[in-house]
PDB file of N, CA and C in Angstrom:
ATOM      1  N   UNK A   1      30.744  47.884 200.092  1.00  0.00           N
ATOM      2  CA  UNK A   1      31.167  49.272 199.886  1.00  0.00           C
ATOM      3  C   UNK A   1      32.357  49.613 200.782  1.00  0.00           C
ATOM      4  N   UNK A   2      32.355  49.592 201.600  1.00  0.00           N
ATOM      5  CA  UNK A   2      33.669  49.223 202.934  1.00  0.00           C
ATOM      6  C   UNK A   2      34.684  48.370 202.386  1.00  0.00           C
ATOM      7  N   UNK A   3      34.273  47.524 201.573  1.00  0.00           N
ATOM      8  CA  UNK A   3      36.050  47.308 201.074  1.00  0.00           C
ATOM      9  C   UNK A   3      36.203  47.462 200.025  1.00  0.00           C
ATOM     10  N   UNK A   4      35.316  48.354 199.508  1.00  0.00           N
ATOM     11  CA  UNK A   4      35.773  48.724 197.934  1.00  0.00           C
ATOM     12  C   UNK A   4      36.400  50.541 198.654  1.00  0.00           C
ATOM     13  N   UNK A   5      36.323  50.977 199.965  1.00  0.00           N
ATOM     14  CA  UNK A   5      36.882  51.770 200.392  1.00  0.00           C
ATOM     15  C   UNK A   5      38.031  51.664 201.122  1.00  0.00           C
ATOM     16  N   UNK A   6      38.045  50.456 201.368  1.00  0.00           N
ATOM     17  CA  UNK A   6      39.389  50.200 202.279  1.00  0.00           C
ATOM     18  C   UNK A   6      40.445  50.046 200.937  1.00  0.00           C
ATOM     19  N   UNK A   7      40.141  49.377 200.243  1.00  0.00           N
ATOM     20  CA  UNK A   7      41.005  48.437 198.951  1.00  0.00           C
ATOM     21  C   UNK A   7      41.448  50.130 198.091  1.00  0.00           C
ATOM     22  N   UNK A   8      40.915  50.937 197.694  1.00  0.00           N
ATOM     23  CA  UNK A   8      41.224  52.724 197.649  1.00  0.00           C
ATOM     24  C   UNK A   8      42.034  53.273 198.356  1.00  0.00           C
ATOM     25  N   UNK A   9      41.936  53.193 199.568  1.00  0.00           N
ATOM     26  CA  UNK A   9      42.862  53.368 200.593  1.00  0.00           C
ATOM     27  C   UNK A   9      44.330  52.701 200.513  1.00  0.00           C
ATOM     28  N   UNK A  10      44.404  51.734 200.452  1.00  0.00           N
ATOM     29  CA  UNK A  10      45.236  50.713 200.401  1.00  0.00           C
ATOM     30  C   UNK A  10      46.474  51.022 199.268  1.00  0.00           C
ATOM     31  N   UNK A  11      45.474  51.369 198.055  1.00  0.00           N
ATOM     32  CA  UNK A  11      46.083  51.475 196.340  1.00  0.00           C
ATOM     33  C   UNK A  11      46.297  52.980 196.485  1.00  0.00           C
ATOM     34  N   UNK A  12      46.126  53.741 197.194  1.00  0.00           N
ATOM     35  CA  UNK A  12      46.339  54.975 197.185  1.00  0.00           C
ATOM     36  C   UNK A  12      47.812  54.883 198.214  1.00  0.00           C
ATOM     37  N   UNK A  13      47.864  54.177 199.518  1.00  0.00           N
ATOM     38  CA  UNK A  13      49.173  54.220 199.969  1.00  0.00           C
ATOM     39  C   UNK A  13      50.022  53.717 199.266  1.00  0.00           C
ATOM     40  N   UNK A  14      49.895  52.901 198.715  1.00  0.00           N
ATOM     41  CA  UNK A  14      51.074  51.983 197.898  1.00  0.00           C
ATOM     42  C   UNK A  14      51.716  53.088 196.839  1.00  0.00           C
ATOM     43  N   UNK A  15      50.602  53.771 196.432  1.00  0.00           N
ATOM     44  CA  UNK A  15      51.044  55.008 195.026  1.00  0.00           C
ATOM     45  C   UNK A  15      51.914  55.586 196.121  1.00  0.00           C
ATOM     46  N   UNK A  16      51.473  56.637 197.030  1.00  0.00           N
ATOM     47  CA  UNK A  16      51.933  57.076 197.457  1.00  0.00           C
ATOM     48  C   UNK A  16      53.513  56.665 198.085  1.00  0.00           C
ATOM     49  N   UNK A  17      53.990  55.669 198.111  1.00  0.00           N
ATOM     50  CA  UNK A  17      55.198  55.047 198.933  1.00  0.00           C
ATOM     51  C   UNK A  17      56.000  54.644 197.671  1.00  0.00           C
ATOM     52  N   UNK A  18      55.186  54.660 196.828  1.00  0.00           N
ATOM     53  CA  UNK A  18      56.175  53.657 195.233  1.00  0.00           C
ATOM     54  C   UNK A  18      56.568  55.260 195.064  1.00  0.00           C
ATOM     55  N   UNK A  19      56.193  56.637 195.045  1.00  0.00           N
ATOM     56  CA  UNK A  19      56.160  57.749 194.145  1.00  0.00           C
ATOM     57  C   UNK A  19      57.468  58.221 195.511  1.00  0.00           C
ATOM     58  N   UNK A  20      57.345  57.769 196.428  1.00  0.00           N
ATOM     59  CA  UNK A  20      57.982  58.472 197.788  1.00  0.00           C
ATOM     60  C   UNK A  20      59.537  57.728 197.246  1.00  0.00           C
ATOM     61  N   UNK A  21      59.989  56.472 197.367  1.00  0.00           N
ATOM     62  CA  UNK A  21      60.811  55.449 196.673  1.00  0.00           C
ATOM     63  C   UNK A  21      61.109  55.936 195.535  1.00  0.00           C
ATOM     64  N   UNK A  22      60.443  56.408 194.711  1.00  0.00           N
ATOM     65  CA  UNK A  22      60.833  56.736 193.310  1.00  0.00           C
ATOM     66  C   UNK A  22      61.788  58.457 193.805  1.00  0.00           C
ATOM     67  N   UNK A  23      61.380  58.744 194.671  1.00  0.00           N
ATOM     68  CA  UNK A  23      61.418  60.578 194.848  1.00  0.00           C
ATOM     69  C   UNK A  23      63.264  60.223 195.460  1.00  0.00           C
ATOM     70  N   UNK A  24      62.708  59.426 196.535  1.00  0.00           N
ATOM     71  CA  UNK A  24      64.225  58.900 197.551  1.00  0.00           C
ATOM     72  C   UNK A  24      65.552  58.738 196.438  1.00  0.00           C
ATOM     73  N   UNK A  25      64.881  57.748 195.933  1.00  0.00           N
ATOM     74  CA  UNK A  25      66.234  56.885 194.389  1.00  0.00           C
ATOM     75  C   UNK A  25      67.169  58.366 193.825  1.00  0.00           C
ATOM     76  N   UNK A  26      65.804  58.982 193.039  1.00  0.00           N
ATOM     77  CA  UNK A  26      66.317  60.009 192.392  1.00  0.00           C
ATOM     78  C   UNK A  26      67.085  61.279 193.271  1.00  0.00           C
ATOM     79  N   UNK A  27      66.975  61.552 194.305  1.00  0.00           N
ATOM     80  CA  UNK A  27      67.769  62.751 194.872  1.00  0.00           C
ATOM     81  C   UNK A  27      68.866  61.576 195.233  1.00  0.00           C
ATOM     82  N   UNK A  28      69.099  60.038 195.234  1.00  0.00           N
ATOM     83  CA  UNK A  28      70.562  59.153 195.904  1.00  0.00           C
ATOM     84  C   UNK A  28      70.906  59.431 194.780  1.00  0.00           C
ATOM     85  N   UNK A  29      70.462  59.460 193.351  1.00  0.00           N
ATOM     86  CA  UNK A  29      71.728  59.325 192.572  1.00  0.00           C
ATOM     87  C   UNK A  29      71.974  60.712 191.911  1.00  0.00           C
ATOM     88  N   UNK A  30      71.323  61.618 192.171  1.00  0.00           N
ATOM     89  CA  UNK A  30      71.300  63.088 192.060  1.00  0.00           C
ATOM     90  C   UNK A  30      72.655  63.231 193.079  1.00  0.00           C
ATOM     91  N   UNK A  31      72.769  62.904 194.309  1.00  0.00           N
ATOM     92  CA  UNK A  31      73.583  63.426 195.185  1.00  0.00           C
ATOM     93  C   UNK A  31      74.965  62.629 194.918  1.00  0.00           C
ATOM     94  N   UNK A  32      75.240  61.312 194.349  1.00  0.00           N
ATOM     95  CA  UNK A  32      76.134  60.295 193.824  1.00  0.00           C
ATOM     96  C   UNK A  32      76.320  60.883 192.227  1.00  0.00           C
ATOM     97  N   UNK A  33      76.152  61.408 191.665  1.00  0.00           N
ATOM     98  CA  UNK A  33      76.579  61.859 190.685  1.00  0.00           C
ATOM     99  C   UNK A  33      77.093  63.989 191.049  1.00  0.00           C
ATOM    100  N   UNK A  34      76.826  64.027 191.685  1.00  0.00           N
ATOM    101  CA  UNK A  34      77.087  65.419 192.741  1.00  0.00           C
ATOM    102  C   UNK A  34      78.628  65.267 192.856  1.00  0.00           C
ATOM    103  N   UNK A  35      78.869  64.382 193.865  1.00  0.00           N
ATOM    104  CA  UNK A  35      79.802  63.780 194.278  1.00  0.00           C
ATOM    105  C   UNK A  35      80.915  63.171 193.504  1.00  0.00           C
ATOM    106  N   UNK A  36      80.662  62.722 192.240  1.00  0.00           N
ATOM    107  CA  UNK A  36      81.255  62.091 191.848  1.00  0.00           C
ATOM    108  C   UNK A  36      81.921  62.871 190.804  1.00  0.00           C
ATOM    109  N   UNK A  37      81.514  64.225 190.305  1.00  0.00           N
ATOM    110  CA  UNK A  37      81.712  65.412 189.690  1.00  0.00           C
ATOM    111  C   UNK A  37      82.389  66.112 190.658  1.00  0.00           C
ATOM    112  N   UNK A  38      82.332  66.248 192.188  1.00  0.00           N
ATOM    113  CA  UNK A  38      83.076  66.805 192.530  1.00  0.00           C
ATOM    114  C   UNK A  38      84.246  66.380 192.704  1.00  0.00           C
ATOM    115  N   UNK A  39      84.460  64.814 193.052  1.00  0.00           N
ATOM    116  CA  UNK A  39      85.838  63.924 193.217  1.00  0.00           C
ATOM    117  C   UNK A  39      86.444  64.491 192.009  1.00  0.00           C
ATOM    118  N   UNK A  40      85.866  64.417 190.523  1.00  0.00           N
ATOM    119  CA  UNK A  40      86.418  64.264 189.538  1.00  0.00           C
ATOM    120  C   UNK A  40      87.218  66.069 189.368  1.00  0.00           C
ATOM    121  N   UNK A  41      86.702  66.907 189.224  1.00  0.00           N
ATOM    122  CA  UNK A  41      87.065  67.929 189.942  1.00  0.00           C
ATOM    123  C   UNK A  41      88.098  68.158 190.660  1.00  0.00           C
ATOM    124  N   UNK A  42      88.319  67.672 191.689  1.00  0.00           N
ATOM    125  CA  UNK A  42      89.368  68.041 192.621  1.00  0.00           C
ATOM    126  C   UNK A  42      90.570  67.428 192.578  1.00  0.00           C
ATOM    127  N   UNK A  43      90.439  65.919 191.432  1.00  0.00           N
ATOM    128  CA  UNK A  43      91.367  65.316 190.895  1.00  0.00           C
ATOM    129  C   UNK A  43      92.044  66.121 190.013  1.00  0.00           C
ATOM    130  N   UNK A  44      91.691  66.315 189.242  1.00  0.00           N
ATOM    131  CA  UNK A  44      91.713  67.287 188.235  1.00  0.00           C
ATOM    132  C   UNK A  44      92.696  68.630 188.679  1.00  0.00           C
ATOM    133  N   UNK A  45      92.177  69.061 189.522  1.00  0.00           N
ATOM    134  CA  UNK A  45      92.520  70.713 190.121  1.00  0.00           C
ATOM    135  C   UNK A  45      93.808  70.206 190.767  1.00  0.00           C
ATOM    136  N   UNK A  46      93.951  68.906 191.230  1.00  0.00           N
ATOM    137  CA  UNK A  46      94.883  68.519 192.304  1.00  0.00           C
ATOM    138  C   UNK A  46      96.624  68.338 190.796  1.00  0.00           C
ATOM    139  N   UNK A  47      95.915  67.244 189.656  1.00  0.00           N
ATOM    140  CA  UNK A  47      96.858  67.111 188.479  1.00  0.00           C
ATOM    141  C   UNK A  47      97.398  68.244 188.197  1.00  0.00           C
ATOM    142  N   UNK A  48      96.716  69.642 187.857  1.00  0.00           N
ATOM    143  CA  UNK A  48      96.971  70.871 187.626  1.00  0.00           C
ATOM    144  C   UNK A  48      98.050  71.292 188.200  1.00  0.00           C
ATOM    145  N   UNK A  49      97.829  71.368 189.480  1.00  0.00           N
ATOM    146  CA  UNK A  49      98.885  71.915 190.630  1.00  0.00           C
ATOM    147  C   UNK A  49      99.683  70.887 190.830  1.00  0.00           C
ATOM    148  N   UNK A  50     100.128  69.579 190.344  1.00  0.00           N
ATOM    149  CA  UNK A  50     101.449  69.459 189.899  1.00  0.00           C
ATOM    150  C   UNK A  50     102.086  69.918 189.079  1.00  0.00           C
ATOM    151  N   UNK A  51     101.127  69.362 188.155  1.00  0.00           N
ATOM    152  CA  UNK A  51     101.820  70.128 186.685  1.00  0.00           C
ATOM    153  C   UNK A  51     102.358  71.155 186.638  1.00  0.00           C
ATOM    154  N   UNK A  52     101.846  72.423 187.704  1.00  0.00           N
ATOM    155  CA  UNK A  52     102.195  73.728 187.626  1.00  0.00           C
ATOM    156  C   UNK A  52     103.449  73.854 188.232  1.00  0.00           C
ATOM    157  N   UNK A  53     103.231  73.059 189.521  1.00  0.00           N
ATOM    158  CA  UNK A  53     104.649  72.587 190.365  1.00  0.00           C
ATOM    159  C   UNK A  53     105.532  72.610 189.625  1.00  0.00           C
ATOM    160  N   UNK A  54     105.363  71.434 188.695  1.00  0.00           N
ATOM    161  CA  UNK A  54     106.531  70.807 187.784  1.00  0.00           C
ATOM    162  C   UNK A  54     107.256  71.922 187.012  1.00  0.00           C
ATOM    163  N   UNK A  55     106.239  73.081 186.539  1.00  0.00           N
ATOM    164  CA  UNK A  55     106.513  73.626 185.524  1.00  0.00           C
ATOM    165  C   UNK A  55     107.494  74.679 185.784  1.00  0.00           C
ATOM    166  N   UNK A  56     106.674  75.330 187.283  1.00  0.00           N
ATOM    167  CA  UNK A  56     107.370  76.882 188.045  1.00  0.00           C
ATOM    168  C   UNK A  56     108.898  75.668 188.434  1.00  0.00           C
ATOM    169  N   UNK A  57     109.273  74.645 188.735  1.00  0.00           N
ATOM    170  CA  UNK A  57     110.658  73.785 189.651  1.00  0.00           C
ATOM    171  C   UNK A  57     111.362  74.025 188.323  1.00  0.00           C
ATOM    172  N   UNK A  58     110.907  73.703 187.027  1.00  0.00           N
ATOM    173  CA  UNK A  58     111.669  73.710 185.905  1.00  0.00           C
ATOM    174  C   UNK A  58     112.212  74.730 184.977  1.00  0.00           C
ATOM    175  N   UNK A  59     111.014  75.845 185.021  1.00  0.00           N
ATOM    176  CA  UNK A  59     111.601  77.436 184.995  1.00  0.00           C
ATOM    177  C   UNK A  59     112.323  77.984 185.997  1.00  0.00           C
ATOM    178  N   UNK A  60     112.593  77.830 186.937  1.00  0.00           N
ATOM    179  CA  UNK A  60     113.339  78.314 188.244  1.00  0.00           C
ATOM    180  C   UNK A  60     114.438  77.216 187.700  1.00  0.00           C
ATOM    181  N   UNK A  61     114.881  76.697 187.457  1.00  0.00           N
ATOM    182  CA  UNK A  61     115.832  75.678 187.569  1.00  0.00           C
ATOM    183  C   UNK A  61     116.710  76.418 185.850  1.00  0.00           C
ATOM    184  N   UNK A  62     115.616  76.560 184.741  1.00  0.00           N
ATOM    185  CA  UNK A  62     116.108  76.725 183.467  1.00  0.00           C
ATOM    186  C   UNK A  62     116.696  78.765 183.962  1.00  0.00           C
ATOM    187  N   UNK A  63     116.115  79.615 185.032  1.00  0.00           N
ATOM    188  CA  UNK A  63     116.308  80.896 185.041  1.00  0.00           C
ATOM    189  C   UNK A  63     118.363  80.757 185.667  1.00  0.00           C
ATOM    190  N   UNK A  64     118.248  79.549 186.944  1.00  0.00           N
ATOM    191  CA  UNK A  64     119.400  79.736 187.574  1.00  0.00           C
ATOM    192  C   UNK A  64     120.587  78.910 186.350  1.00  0.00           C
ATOM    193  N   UNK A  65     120.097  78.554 185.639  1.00  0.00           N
ATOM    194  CA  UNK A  65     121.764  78.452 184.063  1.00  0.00           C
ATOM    195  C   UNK A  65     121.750  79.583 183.673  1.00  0.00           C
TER     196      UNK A  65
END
């Protein structure tokens, strides 16, 4: 009876540490896909504000003809 209580014990930590591992994984790639939306983002915002650059250098340039 003692090791049909220990061996419970045992299968109950393991759940517990596989479900803990499973919990860990999912908020790493929760926070890596976070991240990786925000890079993409700021790339983005960064292309913009050339473009806009480009656009206000080329109207200022087309106002002074």
């Amino acid at each position: 009876r003692e090791a049909e209580a220990r061996e419970k014990e045992r299968a109950a930590k393991e759940k517990m540490e596989r479900e803990r591992s499973e919990r860990e994984r999912r908020e790493r790639e929760e926070r890596e896909r976070r991240e990786k939306e925000r890079r993409e983002r700021e790339e983005k915002e960064r292309q913009q504000y050339q473009v806009d650059q480009h656009f206000n250098k080329s109207f200022r340039l087309a106002q002074q003809k």
